[in-house]
C-alpha atoms as a PDB file:
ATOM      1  CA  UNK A   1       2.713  11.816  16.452  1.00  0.00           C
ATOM      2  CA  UNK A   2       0.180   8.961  16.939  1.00  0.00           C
ATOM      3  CA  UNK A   3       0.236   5.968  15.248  1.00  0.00           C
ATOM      4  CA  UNK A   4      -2.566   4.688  13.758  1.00  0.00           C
ATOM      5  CA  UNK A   5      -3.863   1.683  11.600  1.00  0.00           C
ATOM      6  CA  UNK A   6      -5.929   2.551   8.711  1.00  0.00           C
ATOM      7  CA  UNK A   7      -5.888  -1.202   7.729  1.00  0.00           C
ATOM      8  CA  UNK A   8      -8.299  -1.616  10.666  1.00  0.00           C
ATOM      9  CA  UNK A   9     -10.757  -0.214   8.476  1.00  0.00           C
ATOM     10  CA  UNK A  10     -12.329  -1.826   6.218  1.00  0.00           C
ATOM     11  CA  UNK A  11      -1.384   7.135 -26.797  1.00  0.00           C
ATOM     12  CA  UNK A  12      -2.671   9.180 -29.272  1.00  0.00           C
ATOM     13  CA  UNK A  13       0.944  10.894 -30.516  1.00  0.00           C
ATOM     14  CA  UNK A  14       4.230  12.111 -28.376  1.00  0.00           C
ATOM     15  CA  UNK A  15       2.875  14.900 -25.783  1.00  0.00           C
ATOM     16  CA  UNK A  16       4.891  18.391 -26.708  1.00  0.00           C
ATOM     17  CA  UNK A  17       6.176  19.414 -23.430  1.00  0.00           C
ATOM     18  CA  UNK A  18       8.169  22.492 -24.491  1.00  0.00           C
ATOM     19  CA  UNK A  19       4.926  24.464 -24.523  1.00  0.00           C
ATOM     20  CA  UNK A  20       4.953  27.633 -21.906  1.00  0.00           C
ATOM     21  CA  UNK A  21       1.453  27.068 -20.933  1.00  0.00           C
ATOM     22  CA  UNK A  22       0.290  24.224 -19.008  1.00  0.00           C
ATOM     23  CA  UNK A  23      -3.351  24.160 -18.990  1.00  0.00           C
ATOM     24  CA  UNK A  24      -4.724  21.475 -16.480  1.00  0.00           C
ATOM     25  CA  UNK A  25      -8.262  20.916 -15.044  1.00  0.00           C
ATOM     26  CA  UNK A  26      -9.618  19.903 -12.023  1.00  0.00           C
ATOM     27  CA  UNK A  27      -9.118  16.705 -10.343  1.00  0.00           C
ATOM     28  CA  UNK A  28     -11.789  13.955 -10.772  1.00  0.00           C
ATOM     29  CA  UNK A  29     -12.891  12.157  -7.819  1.00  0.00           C
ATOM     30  CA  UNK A  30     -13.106   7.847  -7.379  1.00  0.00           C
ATOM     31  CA  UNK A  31     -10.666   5.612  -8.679  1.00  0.00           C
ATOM     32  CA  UNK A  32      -9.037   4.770 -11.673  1.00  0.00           C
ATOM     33  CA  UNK A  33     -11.513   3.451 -14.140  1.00  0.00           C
ATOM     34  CA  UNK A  34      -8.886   1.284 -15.074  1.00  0.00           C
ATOM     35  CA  UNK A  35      -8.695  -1.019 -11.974  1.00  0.00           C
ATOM     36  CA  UNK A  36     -12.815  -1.160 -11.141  1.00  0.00           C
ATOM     37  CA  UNK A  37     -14.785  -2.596 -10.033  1.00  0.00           C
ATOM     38  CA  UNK A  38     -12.590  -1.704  -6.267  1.00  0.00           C
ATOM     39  CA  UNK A  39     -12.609  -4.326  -3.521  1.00  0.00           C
ATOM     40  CA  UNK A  40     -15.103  -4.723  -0.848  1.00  0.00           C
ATOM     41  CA  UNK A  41     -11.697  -4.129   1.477  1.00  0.00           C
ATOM     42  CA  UNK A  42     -10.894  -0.925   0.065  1.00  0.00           C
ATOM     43  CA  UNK A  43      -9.950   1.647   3.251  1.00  0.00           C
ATOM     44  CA  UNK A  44     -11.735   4.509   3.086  1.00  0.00           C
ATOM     45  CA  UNK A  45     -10.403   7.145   5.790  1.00  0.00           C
ATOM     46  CA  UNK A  46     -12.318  10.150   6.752  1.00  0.00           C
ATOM     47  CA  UNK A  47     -11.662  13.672   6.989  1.00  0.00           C
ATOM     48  CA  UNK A  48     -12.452  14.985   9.783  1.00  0.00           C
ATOM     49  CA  UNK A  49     -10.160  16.550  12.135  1.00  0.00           C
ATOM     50  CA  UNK A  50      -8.360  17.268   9.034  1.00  0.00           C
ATOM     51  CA  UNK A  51      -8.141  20.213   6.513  1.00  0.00           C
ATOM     52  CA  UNK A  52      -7.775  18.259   3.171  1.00  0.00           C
ATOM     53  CA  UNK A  53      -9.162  18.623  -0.637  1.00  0.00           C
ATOM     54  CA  UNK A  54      -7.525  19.831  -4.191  1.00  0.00           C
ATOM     55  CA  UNK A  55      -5.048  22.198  -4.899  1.00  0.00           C
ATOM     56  CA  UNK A  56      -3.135  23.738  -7.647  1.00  0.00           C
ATOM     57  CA  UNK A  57       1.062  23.662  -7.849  1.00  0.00           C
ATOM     58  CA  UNK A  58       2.941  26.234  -9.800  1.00  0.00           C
ATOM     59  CA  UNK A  59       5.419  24.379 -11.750  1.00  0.00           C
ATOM     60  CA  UNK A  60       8.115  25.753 -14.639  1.00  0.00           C
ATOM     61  CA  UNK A  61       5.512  25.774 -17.152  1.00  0.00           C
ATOM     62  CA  UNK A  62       2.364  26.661 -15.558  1.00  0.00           C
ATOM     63  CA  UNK A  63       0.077  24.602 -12.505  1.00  0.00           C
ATOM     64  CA  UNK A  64      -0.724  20.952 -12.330  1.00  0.00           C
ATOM     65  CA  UNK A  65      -3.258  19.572  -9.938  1.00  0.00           C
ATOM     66  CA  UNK A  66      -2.464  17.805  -6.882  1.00  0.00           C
ATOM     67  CA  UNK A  67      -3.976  16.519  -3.572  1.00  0.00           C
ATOM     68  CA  UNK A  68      -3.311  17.882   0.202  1.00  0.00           C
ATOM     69  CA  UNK A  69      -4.027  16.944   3.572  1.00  0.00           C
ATOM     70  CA  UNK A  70      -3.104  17.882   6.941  1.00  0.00           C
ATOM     71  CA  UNK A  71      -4.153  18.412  10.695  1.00  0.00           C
ATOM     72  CA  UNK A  72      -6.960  21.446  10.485  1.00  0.00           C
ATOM     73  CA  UNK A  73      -5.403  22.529  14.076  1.00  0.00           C
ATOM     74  CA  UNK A  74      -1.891  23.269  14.648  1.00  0.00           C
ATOM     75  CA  UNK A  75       1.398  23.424  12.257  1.00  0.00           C
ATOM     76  CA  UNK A  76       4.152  23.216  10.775  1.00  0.00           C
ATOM     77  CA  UNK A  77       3.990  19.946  10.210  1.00  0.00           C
ATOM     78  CA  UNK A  78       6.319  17.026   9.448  1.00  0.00           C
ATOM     79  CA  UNK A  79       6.187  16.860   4.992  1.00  0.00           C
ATOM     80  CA  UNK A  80       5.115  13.575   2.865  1.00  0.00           C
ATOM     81  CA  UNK A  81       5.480  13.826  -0.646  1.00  0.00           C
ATOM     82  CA  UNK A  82       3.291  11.199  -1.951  1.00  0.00           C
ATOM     83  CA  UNK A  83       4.003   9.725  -5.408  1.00  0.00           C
ATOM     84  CA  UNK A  84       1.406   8.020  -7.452  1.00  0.00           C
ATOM     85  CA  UNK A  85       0.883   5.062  -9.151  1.00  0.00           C
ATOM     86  CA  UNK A  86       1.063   4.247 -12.646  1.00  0.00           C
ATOM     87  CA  UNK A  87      -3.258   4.974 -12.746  1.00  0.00           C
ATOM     88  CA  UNK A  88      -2.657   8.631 -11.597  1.00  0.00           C
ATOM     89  CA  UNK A  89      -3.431  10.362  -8.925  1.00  0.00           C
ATOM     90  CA  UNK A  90      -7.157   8.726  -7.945  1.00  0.00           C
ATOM     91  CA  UNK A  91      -8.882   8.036  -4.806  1.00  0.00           C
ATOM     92  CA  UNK A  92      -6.335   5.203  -3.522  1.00  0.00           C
ATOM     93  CA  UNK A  93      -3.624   8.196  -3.330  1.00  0.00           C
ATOM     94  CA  UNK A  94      -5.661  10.912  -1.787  1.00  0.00           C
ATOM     95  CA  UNK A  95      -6.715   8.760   0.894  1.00  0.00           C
ATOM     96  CA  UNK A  96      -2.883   8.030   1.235  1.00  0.00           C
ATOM     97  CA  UNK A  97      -2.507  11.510   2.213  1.00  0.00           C
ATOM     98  CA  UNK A  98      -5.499  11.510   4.576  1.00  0.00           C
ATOM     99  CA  UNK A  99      -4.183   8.283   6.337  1.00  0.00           C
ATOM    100  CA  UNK A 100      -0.881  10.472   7.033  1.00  0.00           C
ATOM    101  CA  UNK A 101      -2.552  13.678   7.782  1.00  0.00           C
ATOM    102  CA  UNK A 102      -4.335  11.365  10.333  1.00  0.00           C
ATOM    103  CA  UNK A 103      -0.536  10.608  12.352  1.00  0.00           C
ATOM    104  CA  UNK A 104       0.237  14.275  12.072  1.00  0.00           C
ATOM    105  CA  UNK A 105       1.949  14.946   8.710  1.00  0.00           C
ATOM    106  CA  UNK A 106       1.235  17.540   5.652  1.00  0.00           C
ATOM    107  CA  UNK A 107       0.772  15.515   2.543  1.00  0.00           C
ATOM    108  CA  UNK A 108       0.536  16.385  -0.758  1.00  0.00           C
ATOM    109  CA  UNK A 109       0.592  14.209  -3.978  1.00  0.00           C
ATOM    110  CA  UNK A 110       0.854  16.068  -7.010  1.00  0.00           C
ATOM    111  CA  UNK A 111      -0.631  14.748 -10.466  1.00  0.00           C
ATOM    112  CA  UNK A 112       2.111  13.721 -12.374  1.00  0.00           C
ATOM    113  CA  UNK A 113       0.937  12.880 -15.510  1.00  0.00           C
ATOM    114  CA  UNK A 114      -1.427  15.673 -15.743  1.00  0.00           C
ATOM    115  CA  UNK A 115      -0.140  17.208 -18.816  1.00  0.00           C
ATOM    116  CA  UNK A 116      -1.020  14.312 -20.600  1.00  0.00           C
ATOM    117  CA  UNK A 117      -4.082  11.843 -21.503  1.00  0.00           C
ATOM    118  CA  UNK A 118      -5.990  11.580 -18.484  1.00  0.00           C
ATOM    119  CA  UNK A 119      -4.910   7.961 -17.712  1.00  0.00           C
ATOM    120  CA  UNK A 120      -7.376   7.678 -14.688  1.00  0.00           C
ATOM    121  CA  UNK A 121     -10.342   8.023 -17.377  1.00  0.00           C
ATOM    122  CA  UNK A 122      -9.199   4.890 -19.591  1.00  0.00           C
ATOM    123  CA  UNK A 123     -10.023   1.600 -19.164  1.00  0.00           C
ATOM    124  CA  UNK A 124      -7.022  -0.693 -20.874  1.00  0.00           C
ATOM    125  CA  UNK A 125      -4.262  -1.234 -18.858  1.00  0.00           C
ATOM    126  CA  UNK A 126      -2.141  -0.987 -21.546  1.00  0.00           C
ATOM    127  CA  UNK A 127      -2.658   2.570 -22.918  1.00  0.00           C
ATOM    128  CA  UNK A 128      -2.333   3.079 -18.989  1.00  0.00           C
ATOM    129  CA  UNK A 129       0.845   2.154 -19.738  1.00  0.00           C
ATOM    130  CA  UNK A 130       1.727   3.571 -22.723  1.00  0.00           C
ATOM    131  CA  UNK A 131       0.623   6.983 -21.969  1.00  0.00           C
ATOM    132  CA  UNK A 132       1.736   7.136 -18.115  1.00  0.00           C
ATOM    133  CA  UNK A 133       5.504   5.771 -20.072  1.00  0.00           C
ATOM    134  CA  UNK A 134       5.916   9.333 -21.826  1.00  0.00           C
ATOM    135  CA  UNK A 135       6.555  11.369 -18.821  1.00  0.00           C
ATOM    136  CA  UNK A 136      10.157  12.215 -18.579  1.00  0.00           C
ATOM    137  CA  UNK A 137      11.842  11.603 -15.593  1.00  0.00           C
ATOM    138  CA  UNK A 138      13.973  15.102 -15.337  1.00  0.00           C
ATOM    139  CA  UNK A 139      10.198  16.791 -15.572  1.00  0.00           C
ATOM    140  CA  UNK A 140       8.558  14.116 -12.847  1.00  0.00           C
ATOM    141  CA  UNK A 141      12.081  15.000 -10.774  1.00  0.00           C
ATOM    142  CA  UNK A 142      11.067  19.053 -11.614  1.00  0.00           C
ATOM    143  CA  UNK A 143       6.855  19.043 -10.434  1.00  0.00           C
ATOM    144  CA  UNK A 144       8.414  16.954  -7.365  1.00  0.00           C
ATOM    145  CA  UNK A 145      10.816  19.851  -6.428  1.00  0.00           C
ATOM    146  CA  UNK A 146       8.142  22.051  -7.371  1.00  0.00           C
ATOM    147  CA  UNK A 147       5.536  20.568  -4.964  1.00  0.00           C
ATOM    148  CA  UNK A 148       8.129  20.438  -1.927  1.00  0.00           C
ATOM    149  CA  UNK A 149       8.438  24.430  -3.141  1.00  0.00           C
ATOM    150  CA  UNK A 150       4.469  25.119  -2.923  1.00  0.00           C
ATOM    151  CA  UNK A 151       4.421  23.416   0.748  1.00  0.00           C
ATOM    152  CA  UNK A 152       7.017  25.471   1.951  1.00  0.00           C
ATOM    153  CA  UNK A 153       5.806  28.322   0.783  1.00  0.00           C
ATOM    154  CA  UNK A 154       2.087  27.125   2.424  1.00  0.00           C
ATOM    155  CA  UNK A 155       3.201  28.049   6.149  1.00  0.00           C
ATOM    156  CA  UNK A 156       1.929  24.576   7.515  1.00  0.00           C
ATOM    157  CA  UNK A 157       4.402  21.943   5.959  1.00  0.00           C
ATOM    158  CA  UNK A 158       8.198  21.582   7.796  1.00  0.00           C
ATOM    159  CA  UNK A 159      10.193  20.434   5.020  1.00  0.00           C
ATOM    160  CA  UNK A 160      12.948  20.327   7.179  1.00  0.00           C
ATOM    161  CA  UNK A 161      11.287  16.873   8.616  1.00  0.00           C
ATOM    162  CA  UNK A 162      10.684  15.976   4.739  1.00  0.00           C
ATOM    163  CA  UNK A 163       9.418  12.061   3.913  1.00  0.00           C
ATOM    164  CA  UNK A 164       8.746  10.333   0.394  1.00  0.00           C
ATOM    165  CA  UNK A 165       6.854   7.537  -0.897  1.00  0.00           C
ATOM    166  CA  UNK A 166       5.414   5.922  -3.549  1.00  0.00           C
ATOM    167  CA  UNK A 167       3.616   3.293  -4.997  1.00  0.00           C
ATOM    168  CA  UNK A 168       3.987   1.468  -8.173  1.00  0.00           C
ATOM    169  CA  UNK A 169       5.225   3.508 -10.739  1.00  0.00           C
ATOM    170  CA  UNK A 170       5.526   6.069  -7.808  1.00  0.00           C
ATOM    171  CA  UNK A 171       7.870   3.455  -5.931  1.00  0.00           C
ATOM    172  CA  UNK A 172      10.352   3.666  -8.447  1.00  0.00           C
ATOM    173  CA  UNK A 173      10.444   7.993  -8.790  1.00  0.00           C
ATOM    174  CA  UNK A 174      11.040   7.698  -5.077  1.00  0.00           C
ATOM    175  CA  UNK A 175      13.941   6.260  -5.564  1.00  0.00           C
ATOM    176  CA  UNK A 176      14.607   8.590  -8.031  1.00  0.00           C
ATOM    177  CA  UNK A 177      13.925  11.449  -6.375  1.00  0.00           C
ATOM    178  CA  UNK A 178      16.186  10.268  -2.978  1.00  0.00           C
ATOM    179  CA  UNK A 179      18.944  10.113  -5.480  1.00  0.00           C
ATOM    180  CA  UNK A 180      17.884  13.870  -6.948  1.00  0.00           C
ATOM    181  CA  UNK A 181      17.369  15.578  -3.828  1.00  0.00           C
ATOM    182  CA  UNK A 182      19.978  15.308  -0.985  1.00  0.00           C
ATOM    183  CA  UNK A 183      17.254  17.387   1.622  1.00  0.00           C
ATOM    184  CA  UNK A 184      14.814  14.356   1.719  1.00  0.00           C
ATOM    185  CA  UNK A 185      14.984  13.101   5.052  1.00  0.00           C
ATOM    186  CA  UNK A 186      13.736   9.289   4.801  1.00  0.00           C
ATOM    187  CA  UNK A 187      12.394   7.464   1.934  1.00  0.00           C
ATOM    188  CA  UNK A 188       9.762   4.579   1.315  1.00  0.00           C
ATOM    189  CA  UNK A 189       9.759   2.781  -1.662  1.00  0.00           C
ATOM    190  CA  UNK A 190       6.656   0.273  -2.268  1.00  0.00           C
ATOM    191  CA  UNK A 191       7.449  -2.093  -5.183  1.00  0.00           C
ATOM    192  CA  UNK A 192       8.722   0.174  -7.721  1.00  0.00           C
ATOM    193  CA  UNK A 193       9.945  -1.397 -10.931  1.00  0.00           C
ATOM    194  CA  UNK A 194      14.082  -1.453 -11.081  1.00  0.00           C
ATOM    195  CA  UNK A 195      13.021  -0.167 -14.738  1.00  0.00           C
ATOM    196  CA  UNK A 196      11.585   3.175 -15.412  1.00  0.00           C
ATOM    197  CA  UNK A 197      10.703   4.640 -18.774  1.00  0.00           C
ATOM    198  CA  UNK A 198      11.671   7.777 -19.859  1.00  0.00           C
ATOM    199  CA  UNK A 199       9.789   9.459 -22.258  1.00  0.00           C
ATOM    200  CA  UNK A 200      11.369   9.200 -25.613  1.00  0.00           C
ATOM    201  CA  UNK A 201      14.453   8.452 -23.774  1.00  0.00           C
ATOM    202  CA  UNK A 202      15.603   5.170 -23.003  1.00  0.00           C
ATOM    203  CA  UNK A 203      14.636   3.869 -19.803  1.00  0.00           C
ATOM    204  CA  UNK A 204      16.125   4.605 -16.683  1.00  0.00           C
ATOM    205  CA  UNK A 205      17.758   1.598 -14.852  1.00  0.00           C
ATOM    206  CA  UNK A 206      17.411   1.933 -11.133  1.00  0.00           C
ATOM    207  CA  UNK A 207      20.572  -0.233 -10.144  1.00  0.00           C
ATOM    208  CA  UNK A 208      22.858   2.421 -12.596  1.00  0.00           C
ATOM    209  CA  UNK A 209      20.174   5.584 -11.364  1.00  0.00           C
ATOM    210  CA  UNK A 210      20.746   4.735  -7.864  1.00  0.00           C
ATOM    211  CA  UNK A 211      25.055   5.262  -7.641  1.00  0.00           C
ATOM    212  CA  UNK A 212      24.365   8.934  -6.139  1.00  0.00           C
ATOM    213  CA  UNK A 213      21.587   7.684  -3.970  1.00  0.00           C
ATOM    214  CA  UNK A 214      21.893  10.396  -0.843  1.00  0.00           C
ATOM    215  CA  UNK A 215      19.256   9.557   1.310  1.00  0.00           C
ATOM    216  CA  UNK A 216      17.883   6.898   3.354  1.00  0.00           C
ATOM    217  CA  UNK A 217      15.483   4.762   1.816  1.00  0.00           C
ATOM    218  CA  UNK A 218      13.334   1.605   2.571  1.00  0.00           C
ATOM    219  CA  UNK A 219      12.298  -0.972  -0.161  1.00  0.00           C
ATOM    220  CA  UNK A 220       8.887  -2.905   0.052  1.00  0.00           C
ATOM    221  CA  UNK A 221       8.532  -5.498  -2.687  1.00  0.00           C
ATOM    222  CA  UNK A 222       6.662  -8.791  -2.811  1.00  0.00           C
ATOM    223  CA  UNK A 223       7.830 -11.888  -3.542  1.00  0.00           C
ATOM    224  CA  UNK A 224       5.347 -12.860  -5.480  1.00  0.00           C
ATOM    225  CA  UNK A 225       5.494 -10.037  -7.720  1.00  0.00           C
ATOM    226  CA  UNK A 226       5.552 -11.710 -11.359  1.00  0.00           C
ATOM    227  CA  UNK A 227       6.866  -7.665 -13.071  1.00  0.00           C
ATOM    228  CA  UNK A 228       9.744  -7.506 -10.599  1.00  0.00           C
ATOM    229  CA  UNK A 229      11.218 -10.979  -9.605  1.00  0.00           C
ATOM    230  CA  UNK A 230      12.543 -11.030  -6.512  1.00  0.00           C
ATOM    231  CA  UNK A 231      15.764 -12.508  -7.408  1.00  0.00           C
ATOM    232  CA  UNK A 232      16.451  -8.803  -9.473  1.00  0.00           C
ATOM    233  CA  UNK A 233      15.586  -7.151  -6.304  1.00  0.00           C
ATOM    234  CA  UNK A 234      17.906  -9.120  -4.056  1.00  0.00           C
ATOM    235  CA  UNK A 235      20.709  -8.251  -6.488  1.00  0.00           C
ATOM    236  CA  UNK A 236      20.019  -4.487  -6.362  1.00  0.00           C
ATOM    237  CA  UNK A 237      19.497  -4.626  -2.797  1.00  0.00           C
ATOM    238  CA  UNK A 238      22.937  -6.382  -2.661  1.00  0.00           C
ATOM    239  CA  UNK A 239      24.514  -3.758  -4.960  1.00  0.00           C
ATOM    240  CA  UNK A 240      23.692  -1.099  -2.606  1.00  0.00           C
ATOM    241  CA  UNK A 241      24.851  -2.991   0.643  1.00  0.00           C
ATOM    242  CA  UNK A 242      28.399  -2.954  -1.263  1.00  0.00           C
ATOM    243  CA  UNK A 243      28.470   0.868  -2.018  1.00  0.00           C
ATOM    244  CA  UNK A 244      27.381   1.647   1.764  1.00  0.00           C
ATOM    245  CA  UNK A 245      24.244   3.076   0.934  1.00  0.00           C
ATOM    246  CA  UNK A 246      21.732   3.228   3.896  1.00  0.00           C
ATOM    247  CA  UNK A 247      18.887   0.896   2.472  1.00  0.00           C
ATOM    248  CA  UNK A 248      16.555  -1.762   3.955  1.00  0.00           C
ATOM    249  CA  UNK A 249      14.801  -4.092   1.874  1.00  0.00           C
ATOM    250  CA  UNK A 250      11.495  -5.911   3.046  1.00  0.00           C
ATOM    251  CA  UNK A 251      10.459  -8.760   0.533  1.00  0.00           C
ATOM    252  CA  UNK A 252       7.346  -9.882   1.367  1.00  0.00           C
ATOM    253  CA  UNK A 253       6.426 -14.055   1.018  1.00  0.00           C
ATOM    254  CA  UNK A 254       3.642 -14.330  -1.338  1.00  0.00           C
ATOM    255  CA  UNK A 255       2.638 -11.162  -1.645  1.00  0.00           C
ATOM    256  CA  UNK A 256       2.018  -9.674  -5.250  1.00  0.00           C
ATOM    257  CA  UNK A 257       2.567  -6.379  -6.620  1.00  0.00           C
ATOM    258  CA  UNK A 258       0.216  -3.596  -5.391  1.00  0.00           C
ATOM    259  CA  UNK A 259      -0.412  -5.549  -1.861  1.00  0.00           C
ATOM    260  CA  UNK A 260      -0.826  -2.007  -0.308  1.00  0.00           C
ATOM    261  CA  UNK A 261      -3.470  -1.410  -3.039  1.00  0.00           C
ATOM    262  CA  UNK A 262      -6.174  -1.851  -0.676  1.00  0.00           C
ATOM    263  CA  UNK A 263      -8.961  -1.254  -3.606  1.00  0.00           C
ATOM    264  CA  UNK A 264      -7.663  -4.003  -5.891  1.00  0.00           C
ATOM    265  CA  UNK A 265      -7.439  -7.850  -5.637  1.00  0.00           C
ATOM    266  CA  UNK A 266      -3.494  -7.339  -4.896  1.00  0.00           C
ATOM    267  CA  UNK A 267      -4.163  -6.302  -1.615  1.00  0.00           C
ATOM    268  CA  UNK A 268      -2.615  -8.243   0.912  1.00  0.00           C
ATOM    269  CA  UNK A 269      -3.652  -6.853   4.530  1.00  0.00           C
ATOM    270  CA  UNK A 270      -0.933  -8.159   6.518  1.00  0.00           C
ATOM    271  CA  UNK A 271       1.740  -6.778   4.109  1.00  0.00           C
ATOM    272  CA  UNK A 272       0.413  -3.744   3.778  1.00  0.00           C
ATOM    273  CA  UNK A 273      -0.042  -3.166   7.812  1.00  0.00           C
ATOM    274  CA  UNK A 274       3.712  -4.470   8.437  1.00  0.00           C
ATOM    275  CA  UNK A 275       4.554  -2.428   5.289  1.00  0.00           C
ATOM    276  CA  UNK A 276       2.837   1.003   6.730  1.00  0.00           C
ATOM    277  CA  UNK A 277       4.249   0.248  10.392  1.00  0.00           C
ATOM    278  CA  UNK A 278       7.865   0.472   9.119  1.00  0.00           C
ATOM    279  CA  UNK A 279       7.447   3.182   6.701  1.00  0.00           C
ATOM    280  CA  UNK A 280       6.494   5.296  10.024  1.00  0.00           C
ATOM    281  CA  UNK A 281       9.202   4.035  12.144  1.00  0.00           C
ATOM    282  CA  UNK A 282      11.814   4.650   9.038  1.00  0.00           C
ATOM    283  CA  UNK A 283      10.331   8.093   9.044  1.00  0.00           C
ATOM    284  CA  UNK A 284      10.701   8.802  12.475  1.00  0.00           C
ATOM    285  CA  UNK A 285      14.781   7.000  12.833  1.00  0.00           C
ATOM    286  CA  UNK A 286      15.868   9.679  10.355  1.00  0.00           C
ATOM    287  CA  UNK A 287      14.157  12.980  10.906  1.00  0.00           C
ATOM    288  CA  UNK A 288      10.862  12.894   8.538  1.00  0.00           C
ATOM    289  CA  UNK A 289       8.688  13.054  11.559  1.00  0.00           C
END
C-alpha cells in the first residue's frame, strides 16, 4: 500500500436496551452540530477511485448504521475498524475511512450510539455527554464484533490483516476492544480518556481494563490535553511497560485533545500528520496491512 498525506489537504430517561428490535434510520450527512461552525482547515478527501457510502450492520438485536469505504478495484483488503468520537459517527469519521480506503484498506465505522438520542443533532456539549455516557461497554464491545462479522462476510475486507482506531471517546473503546478481542492485529489509540463510562454501570478504568490487554497497541495523547493530564498517562503507560505489554506511547508537546480533529480549533497539523504516519507504520510492523 501507498502512503499518503491527507493533511496536505486543506438525556431524556435511561435507553431500554433489552428490546429485540432495533429500529435505526439512516445516517445524516455533515458534522456534528455540536462542534460547528468546522474550521477553514478541515480535510475533506474525495471519493473517487473508491467504492464508499452507508451501510447497515446486523447486530444481536437488529441493524445499526455505519460507514464503509474501500478501493472500487481489487480485494480483499487489509480491515480498519474505525471507532468514533464522543459526537457520533459524522463527517470527520467517514472521511477517516475514505483517507484509509485511499492507502488500500476496507474501513468501516459503525454508529455506536445509534440506539440512542441522536447526539450528532444536539448542540450542548454536555447532553453530548450525557447521552453518548449510557452506552454500555459489553454492547459497544458486541456492534464492534458484529461489524468485524459483516466485513467478513462482505468478500472484500481480510480480517486476517485486522487494524483499530479511534478517536476521543473512540480512543478509549480501542483500547477496550484490543483487550476484548485477541484477533486484532495492531491498534491505534488517539487520546482516549483512561476513564470510560459505562452505562448505568460504574465506569470502566482503563489502567484496571487494560490487565488482559492482547494486542499491540499505540497511544497518541497530547500534552496539553486539560481532560487527560499527561502525568495520568505517563503512569498508565508505565504500568503497562511493567506487565510486558507491547505498547508505545506518543505524547505530543502542546498539543490539545482532538489535535487530529481537523474540523475543530483542536487541530494541530503537525500532530496529527506525525500521529497518522505512525499509526500506518504500527499497522504495517504487526500484520494490519
Amino acid at each position: 500500500m501507498d502512503a499518503i498525506d491527507p493533511h496536505a489537504r486543506s438525556l431524556r430517561g435511561r435507553t431500554d436496551y433489552s428490546r429485540r428490535a432495533l429500529l435505526t434510520t439512516g445516517l445524516g450527512t455533515g458534522f456534528a452540530l455540536a462542534v460547528l461552525p468546522v474550521s477553514a482547515e478541515t480535510i475533506t478527501t474525495d471519493a473517487d477511485g473508491l467504492t464508499a457510502g452507508d451501510v447497515t450492520i446486523p447486530v444481536k438485536d437488529g441493524q445499526i448504521p455505519g460507514y464503509r469505504a474501500m478501493p472500487a478495484k481489487g480485494g480483499p483488503f487489509p480491515t480498519v475498524i474505525v471507532i468514533q468520537e464522543v459526537f457520533g459517527l459524522h463527517e470527520h469519521i467517514k472521511d477517516m475511512c475514505r483517507r484509509f480506503a485511499k492507502v488500500g484498506y476496507f474501513a468501516v465505522a459503525p454508529a455506536l450510539y445509534s440506539r440512542l438520542p441522536d447526539v450528532t443533532k444536539l448542540t450542548d456539549m454536555q447532553e453530548v455527554i450525557k447521552v453518548s455516557a449510557q452506552a454500555p461497554e459489553a454492547l459497544v464491545m458486541s456492534d464492534l464484533d458484529a461489524t468485524l462479522a459483516w466485513a467478513r462476510r462482505s468478500g472484500k475486507a481480510d480480517t486476517r490483516r485486522l487494524g483499530v482506531t479511534g478517536f476521543c471517546r473512540g480512543g478509549s473503546y480501542t483500547w477496550l476492544y484490543a483487550t476484548h478481542n485477541p484477533h486484532v492485529k495492531a491498534a491505534v489509540a488517539w487520546y482516549g480518556p483512561l476513564v470510560c463510562p459505562n452505562a448505568d454501570q460504574p465506569p470502566i478504568s482503563l489502567v484496571d481494563a487494560t490487565k488482559d490487554l492482547k494486542v499491540p497497541v499505540l497511544g497518541l495523547y497530547g500534552a496539553a490535553d486539560q481532560g487527560i493530564p499527561a502525568a495520568d498517562v505517563e503512569k498508565f503507560r508505565d504500568g503497562l511497560r511493567k506487565s510486558k505489554k507491547t505498547v508505545q506511547f506518543v505524547i505530543y508537546p502542546d498539543a490539545p485533545h482532538g489535535f487530529n480533529a481537523d474540523y475543530r480549533p483542536s487541530y494541530r497539523p503537525d500532530a496529527a500528520k506525525d500521529g497518522w504516519k505512525r499509526l500506518l507504520a504500527w499497522f504495517k510492523k504487526y500484520g494490519a496491512a
